[in-house]
Structures are given as structure tokens and as C-alpha cells.
Protein backbone atom coordinates (compact mmCIF):
# COMPACT_ATOMS: atom_id res chain seq x y z
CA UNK A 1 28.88 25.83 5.95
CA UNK A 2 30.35 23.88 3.60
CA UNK A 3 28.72 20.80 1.26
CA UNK A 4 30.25 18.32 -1.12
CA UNK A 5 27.88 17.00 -3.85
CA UNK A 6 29.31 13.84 -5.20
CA UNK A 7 27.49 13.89 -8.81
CA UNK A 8 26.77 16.01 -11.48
CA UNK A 9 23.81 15.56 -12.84
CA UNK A 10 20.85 17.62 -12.57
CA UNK A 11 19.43 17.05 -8.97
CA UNK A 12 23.69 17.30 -7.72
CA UNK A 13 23.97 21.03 -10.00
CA UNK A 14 20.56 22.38 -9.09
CA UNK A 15 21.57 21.81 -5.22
CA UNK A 16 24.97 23.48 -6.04
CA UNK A 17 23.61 25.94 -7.71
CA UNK A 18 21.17 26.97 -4.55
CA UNK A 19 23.32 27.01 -2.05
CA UNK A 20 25.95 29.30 -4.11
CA UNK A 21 22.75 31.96 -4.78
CA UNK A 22 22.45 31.33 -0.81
CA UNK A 23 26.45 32.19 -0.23
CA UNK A 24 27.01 28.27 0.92
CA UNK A 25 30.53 26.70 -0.68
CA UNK A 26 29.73 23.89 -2.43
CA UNK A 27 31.63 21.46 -4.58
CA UNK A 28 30.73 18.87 -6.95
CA UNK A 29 32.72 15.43 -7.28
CA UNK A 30 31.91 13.81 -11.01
CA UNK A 31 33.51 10.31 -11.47
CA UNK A 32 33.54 10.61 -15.16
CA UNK A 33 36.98 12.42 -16.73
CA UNK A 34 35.09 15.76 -18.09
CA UNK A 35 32.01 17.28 -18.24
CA UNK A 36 31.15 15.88 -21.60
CA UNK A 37 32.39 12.62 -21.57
CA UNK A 38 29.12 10.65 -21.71
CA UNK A 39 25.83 12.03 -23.89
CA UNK A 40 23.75 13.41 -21.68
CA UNK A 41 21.21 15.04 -24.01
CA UNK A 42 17.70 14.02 -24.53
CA UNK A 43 14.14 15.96 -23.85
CA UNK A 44 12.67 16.02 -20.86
CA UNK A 45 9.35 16.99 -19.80
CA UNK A 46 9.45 18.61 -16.12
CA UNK A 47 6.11 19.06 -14.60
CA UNK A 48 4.99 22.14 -12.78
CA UNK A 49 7.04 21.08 -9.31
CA UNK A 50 9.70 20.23 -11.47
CA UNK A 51 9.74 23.27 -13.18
CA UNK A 52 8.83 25.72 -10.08
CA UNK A 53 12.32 23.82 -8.13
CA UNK A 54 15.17 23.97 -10.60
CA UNK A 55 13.93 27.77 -11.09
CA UNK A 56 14.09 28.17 -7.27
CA UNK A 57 17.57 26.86 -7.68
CA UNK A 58 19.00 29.16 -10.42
CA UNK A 59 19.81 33.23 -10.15
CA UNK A 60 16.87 35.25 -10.56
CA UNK A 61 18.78 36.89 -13.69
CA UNK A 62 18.57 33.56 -15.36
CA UNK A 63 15.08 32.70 -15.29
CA UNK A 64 14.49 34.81 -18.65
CA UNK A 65 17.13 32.83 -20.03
CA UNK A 66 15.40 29.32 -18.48
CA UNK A 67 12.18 30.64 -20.21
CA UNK A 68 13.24 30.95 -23.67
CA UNK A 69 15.23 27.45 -23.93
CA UNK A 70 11.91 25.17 -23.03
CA UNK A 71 8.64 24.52 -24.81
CA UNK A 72 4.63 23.63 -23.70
CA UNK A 73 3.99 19.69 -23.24
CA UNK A 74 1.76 18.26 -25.31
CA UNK A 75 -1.37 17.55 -24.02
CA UNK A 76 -2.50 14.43 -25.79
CA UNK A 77 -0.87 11.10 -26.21
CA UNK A 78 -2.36 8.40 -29.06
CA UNK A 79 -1.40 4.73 -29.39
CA UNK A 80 -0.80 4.59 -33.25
CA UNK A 81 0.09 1.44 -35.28
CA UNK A 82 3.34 1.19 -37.26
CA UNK A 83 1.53 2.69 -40.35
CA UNK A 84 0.98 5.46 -38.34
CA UNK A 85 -3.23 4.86 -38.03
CA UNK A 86 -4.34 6.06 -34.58
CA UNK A 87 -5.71 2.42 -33.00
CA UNK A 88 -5.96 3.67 -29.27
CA UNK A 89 -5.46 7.06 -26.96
CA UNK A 90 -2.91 7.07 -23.68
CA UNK A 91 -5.16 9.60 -21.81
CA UNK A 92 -4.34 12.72 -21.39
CA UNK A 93 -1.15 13.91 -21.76
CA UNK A 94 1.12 15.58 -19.13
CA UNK A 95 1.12 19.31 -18.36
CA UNK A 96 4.98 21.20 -18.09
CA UNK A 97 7.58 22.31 -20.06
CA UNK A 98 10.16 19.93 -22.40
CA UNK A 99 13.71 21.11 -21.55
CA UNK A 100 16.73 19.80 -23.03
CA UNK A 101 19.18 17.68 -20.50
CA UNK A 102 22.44 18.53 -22.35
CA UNK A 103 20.98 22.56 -22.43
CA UNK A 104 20.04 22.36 -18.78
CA UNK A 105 22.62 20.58 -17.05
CA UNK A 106 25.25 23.02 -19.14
CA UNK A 107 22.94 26.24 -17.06
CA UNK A 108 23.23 24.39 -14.11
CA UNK A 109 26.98 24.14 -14.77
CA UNK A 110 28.01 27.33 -14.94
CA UNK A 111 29.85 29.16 -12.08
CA UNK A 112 30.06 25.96 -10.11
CA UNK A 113 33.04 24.35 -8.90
CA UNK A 114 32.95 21.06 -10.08
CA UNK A 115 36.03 18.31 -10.06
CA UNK A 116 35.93 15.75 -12.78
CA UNK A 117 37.80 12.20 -12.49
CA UNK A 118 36.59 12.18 -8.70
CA UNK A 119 35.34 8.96 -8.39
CA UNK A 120 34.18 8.12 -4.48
CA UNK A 121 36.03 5.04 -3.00
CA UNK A 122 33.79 5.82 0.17
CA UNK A 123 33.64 8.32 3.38
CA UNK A 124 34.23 8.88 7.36
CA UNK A 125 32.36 10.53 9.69
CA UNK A 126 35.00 12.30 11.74
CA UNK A 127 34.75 12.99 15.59
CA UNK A 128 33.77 16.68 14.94
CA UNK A 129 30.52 15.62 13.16
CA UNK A 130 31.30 16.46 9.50
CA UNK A 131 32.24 14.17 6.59
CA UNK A 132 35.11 13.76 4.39
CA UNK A 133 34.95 12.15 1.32
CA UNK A 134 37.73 9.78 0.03
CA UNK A 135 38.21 9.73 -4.23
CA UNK A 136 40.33 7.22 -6.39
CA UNK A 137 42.43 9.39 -7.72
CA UNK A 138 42.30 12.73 -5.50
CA UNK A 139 42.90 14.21 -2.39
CA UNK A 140 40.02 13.40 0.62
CA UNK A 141 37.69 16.57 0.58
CA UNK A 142 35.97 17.51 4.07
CA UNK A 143 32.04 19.64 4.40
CA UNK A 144 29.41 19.96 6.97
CA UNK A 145 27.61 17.84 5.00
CA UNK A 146 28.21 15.42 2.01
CA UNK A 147 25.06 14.81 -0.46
CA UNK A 148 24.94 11.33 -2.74
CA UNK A 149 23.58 12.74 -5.72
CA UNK A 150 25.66 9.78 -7.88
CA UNK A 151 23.11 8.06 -9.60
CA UNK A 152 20.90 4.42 -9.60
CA UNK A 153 24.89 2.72 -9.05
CA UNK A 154 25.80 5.68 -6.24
CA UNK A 155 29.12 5.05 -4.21
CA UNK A 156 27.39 7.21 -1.59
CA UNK A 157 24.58 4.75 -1.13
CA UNK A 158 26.86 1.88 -1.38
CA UNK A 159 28.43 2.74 2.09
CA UNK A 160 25.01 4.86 3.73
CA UNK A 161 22.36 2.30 3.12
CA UNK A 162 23.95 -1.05 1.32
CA UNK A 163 20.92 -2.73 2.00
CA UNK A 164 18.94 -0.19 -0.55
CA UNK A 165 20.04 -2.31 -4.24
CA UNK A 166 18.73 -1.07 -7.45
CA UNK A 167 15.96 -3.75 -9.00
CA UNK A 168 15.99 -4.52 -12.62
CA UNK A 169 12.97 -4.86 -14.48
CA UNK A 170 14.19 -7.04 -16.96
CA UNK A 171 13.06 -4.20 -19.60
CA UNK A 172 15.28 -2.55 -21.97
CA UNK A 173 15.30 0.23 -24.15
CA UNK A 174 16.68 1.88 -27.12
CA UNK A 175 17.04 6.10 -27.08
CA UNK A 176 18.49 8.07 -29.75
CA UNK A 177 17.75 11.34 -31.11
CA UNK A 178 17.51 12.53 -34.77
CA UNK A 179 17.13 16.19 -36.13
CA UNK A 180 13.84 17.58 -36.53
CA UNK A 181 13.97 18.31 -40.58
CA UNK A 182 11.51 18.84 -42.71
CA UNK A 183 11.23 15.50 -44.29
CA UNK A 184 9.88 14.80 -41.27
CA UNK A 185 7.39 17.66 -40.54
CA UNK A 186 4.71 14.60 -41.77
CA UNK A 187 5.06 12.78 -38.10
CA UNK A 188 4.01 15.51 -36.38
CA UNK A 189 1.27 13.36 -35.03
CA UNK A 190 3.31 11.29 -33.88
CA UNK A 191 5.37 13.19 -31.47
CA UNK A 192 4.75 12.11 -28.43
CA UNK A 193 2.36 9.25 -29.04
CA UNK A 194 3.18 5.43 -28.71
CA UNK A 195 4.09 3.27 -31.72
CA UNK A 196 2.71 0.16 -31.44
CA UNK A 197 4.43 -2.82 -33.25
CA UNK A 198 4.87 -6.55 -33.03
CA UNK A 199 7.10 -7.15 -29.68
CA UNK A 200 8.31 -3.44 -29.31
CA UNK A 201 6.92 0.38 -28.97
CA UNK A 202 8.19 3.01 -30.45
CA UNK A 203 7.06 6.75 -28.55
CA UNK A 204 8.56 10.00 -30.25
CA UNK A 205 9.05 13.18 -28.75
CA UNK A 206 9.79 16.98 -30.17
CA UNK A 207 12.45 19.04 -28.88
CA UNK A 208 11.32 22.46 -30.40
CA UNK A 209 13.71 25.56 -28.97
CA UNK A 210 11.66 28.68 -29.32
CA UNK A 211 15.60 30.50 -29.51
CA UNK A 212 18.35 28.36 -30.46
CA UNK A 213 19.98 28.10 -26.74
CA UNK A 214 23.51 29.46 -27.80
CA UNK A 215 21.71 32.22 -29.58
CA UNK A 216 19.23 32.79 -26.30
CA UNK A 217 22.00 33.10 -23.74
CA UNK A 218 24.38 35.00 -25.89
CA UNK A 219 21.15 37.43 -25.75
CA UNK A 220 19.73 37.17 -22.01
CA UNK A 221 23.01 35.83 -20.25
CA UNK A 222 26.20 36.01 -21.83
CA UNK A 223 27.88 34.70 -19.03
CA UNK A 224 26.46 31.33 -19.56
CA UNK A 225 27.85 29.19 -22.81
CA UNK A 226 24.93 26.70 -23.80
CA UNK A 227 25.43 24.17 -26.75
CA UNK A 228 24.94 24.86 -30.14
CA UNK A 229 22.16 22.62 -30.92
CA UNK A 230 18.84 22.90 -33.20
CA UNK A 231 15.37 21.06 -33.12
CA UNK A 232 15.21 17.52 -33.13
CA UNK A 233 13.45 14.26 -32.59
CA UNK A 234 14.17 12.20 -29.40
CA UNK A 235 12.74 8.82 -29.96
CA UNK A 236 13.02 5.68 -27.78
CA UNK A 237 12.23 1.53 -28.64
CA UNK A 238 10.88 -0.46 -25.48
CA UNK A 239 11.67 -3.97 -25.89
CA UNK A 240 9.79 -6.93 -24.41
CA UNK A 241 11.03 -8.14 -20.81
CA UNK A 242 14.33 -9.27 -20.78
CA UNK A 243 14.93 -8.09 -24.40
CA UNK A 244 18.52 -7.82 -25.71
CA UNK A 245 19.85 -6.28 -28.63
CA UNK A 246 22.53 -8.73 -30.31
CA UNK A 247 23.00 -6.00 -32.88
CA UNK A 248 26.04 -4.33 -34.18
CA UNK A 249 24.48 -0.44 -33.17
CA UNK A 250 21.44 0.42 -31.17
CA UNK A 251 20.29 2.34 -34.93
CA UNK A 252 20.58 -2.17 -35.89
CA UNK A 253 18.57 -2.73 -32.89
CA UNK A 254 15.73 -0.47 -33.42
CA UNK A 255 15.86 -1.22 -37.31
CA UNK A 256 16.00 -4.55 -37.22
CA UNK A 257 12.77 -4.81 -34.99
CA UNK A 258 10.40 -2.01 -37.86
CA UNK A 259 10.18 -4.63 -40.94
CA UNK A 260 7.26 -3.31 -42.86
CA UNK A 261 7.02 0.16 -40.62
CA UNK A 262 6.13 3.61 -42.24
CA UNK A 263 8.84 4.85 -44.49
CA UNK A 264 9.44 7.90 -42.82
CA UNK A 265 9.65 5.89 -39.18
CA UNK A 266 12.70 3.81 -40.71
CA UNK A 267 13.99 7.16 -42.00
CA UNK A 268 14.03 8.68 -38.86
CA UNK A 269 16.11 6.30 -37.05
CA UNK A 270 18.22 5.62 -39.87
CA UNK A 271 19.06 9.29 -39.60
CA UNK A 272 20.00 9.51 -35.93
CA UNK A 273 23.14 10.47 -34.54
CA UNK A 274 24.75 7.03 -34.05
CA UNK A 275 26.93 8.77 -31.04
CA UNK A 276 23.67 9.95 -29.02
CA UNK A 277 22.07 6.21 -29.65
CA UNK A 278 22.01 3.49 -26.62
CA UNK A 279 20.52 0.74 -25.11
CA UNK A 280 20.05 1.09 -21.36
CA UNK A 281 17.96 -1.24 -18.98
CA UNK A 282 15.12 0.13 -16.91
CA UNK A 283 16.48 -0.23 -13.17
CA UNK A 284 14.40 0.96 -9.78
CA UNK A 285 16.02 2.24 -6.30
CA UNK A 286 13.09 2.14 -3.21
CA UNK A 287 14.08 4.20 -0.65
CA UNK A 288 13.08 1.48 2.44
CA UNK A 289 15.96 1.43 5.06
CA UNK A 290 16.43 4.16 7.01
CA UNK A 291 19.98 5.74 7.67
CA UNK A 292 21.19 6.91 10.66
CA UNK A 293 21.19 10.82 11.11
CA UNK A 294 24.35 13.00 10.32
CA UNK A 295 26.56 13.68 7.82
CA UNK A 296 25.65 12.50 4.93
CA UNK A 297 22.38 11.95 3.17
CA UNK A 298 20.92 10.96 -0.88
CA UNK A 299 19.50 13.04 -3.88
CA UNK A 300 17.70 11.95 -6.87
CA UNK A 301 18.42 8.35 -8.43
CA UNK A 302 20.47 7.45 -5.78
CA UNK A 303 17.79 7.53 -3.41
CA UNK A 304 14.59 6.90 -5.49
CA UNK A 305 15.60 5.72 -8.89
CA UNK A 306 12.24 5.67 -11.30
CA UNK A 307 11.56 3.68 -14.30
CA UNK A 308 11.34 6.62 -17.29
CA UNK A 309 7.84 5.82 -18.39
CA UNK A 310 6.81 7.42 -15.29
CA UNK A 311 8.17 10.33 -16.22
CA UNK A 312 9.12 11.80 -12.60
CA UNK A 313 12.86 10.87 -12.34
CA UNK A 314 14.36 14.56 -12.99
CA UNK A 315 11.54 16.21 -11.59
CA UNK A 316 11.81 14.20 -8.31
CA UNK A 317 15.65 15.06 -8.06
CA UNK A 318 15.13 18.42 -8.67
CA UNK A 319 11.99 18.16 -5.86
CA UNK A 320 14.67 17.09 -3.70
CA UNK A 321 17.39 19.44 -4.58
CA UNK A 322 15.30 22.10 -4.05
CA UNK A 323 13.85 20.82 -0.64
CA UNK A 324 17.32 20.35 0.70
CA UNK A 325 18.07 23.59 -0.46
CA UNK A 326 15.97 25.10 1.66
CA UNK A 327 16.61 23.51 4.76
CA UNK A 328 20.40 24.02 4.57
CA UNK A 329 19.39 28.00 3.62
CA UNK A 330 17.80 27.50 7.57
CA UNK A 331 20.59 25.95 8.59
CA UNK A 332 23.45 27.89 7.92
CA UNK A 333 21.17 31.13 9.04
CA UNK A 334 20.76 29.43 12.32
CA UNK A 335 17.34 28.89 11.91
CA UNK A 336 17.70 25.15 12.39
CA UNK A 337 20.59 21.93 13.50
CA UNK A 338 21.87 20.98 10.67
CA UNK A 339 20.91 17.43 11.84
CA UNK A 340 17.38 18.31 11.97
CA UNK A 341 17.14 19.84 8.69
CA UNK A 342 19.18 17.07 6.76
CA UNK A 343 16.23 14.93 9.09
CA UNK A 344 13.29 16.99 7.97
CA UNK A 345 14.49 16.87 4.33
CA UNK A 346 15.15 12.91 4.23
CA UNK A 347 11.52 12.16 5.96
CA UNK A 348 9.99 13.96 3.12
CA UNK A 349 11.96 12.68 0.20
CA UNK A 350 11.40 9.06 1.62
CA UNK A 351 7.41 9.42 1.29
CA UNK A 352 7.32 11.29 -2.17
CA UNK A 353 10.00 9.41 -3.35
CA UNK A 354 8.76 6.14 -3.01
CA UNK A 355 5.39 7.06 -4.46
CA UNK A 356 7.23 8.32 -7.28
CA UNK A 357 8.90 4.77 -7.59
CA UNK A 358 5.54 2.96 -7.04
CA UNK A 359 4.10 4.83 -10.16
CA UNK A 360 6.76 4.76 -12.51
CA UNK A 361 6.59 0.78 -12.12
CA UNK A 362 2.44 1.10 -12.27
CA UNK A 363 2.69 3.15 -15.88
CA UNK A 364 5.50 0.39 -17.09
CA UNK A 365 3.35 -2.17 -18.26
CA UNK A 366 1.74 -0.09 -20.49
CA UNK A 367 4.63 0.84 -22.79
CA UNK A 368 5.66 -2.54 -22.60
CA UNK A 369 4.64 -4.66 -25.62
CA UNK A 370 3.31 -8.24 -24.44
CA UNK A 371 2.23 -10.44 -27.20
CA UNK A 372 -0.51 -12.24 -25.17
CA UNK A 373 -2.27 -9.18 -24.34
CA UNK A 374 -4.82 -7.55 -26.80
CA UNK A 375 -3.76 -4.76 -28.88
CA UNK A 376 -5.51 -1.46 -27.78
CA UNK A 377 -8.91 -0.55 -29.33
């Protein structure tokens, strides 16, 4: 059996990276020139399914190495004021780990055959059942089976299910990350919490490495080359619906919207690394429509893309990579039509995936600021 991934992001490597443990070929098709040509590094917090599939997905040997490079989530989340005063509490925080996405998706990476500057131009189902993929600016590449794993914009999607459109919000947000120094060992506190100000909020999170990763796989897996990165602060602005940010930098953006904030706060973004700064909008993908069985099928944000405040978007890819994992393990053993499995994994996906969707978009409103509703008490 053979399967092309077209993606490489974490749902697209954790699949890859199962079905090479498994002895399945699979390739990965990134659009973008190189493997570091976009920032892909801030914190994530996986939760316990999360966590449990993209170890599934990984060598045994590694999982020491997986261990050492994530921390505990916190398990309490305040509403504080720009002065840093606690004025409200979120609830309960989340239970997991927080794993870097640079750190991860550089584990998931290795071993993997993966061809950058691949960027789909679409696909054919061919008589004998399997797919073959067609790229701008590389030869056509043929596999049992070819997975979408390409994101909220996915190619894949475009020509599988072009009635399934990403929704925007009409929310936007600014996410940078700073390193965690000891000037600012006094917000502590505030990692993540919510900052709430006039029009925005603020929420800061901790990336803490218990080992440095570069140090940690030098030590438990040499093989693998992780970055060379230390502690550090990811933080993130949500503006008002239909915000924009007519700013010079996203650092201007954030800045210009914390007159009169906590010294330290200003510090902290004033201190980022203007290169890992952005302003993204907050776009959702339903799954609805269903495809037709065969060749071809969705992963991750191209199937059920999730607004970040619910906090499920990696762990649901990774849900699915490892769920389609395991039906292509049956699969290729015999066990199980191909057809059927791709089938058993979809109807799945569909159900969790749209809940996922539904409460993402249920936990939005309360990150986003609205001036006519009361402040939290």
C-alpha cells in the first residue's frame, strides 16, 4: 500500500509517521518551498486524546524523548484586568500537556519523506481505483490512497467536497511569542489567564521545557535534530469582530491597543520576536457534505477547521491521524477493503469533528471583548 499526504503539518506527519512504524510508504506533498519557510512555533496544549494519538503515531523509542520536551497544563484560568488585579475566573482550566509546534512537528519530521514546493493543482481517480495527485511544479505522484491534510484553504477539499467553504468569524487575532526571562518571572499569574482590556484580550501562556529539546534528543534520540530553543512566553491579542490592524507590525498592533497597561505587559510584547509575530483571522471548516467513497479522503483543518479558543484543532487532527492510522494498519494486513476502512474512518471524523467545530465557536464569545456586555465580576 502506498499513501500520499498532501500537507505537512501535524495531523499530515503524525499519519506519515504511523504508517512508516506500520511498514506503509508514505509521502508528504508541502506547498511551501522548505520545511521552515513559514513560523510554525507556538505552545500548544494537547489534551489526553491528543496526547495518547500522536504517541500512538511515533516509534516506541521516541516516546522518552516525547516525554521530556512537554510540560503539565495549568489547571486554572483567571480573567485579570490590565493592571493585572484578578476581576473574574474562566473555570477550570484544561488537563494535558503544552508541547511546542515548531519542537513537535520537527519529531514528526524526521525519517519521513517529504517533498517541499509541491503545491496540488488537483487529482484523478484512475480506472484501477487509486489516485494520483497532480502538483504545480512536479511530476503527478500515484497511492492507494491520497489524504488532504492541507489546511482550512486545502486544494484537496477544493476538488473532494467544493461545497464545504471555510466561514470567517469576522475575529482577528494577534500571536507572538517572547522569551520567558526573568524580568518577567512577576507575570507568572498571568500565564494562561485572560487580560481583559478596553476592546481587546490579552491571554498568556508558558512554554517551560523541562530539557532544552536539542539537549533532550541529543540525550534520548540522537537521530532526531530538534531546534535549539529555550523557555518563552506565547501570548495572543483578540480583537473585537471585524477588527483590523492598520499598523506598521503586529508588535504596533498589540501596542497600540495597551495605553495605560501594566509595565511589564507592554514590556513583554515590546520584547517579542518581531519574525514569530502575526495577525491571522479566526476561520471555521464544518464537515456537512458527504463525499463519495474511494480514493481520497480529509485530515485535520481541512476537514474540521476550529476556531483556537476552543482549543481542539491539533488534538482533533491528530484524533484523526491516528484513527486513520489504524484502519489503513487493517487494511494493508487484509483485515479490511480499503474502501471500508477509509469509510469507517470518515463516519467517525464527521461526528467528532463537527462537535469539535460547534464548541470552538460556543467558547469564542468569551475571549471576545464586546463593549456592550458587562465586564466579568
Amino acid at each position: 500500500m502506498r499513501v500520499s499526504v498532501v500537507g505537512a503539518g501535524l495531523g499530515g506527519l503524525a499519519l506519515a509517521q504511523g504508517l512508516r512504524g506500520a511498514g506503509i510508504e508514505a509521502d508528504v506533498y508541502e506547498r511551501d518551498p522548505g520545511i521552515t519557510a513559514r513560523f510554525q512555533g507556538y505552545r500548544l496544549v494537547l489534551d489526553p486524546i491528543g496526547f495518547q494519538a500522536v504517541r500512538a503515531c511515533l516509534p516506541a523509542r521516541w516516546h522518552a524523548l516525547l516525554d521530556e520536551i512537554v510540560m503539565h497544563a495549568s489547571a486554572e484560568q483567571m480573567v485579570l484586568d490590565p493592571q493585572l488585579n484578578e476581576v473574574g475566573r474562566l473555570g477550570a482550566g484544561r488537563t494535558g500537556v503544552v508541547v511546542d509546534r515548531q519542537v513537535l512537528r520537527h519529531l514528526l519530521l524526521t525519517g519521513l519523506n517529504v517533498h517541499t514546493d509541491a503545491a496540488l493543482t488537483g487529482y484523478d481517480v484512475l480506472d484501477d481505483g487509486r489516485a494520483r495527485a497532480r502538483f504545480a511544479r512536479r511530476g503527478p505522484a500515484t497511492a492507494d490512497l491520497l489524504v488532504g491534510a492541507d489546511g482550512v484553504a486545502s486544494a484537496v477539499r477544493g476538488v473532494l467536497s467544493p461545497l464545504t467553504v471555510p466561514t470567517d468569524t469576522g475575529v482577528r487575532f494577534v500571536i507572538g511569542r517572547t522569551p520567558l526571562t526573568e524580568e518577567f518571572a512577576a507575570l507568572s499569574r498571568a500565564y494562561g489567564s485572560k487580560i481583559a482590556g478596553d476592546g481587546v484580550s490579552l491571554m498568556l501562556g508558558a512554554m517551560r521545557f523541562p530539557t532544552p529539546p536539542k539537549q533532550a534528543a541529543e540525550q534520548l534520540a540522537p537521530e532526531v535534530a530538534l531546534p535549539d530553543i529555550g523557555d518563552y512566553v506565547r501570548w495572543a491579542m483578540i480583537l473585537p469582530p471585524d477588527g483590523s490592524a492598520g499598523d506598521p507590525t503586529a508588535q504596533d498592533a498589540v501596542l497600540s491597543r495597551m495605553e495605560g497597561w501594566h509595565p511589564q505587559l507592554r514590556a513583554l510584547i515590546e520584547q517579542a520576536d518581531p519574525d514569530n509575530s502575526a495577525l491571522l483571522s479566526i476561520r471555521v471548516v464544518e464537515p456537512s457534505e458527504r463525499w463519495a467513497p474511494g480514493p481520497v479522503t480529509l485530515l485535520g483543518d481541512a476537514a474540521h477547521a476550529t476556531s483556537p479558543t476552543g482549543g481542539n484543532g491539533a488534538n482533533t487532527a491528530l484524533r484523526d491521524a491516528d484513527l486513520l492510522r489504524r484502519g489503513l494498519i487493517e487494511a494493508a494486513g487484509g483485515r479490511r477493503d480499503l474502501v471500508d476502512a477509509v469509510g469507517g474512518y470518515e463516519r467517525q471524523m464527521f461526528a467528532y469533528g463537527a462537535e469539535a467545530v460547534r464548541r470552538s465557536l460556543a467558547a469564542l464569545p468569551a475571549f471576545v471583548p464586546d463593549p456592550q456586555r458587562p465586564g466579568p465580576a
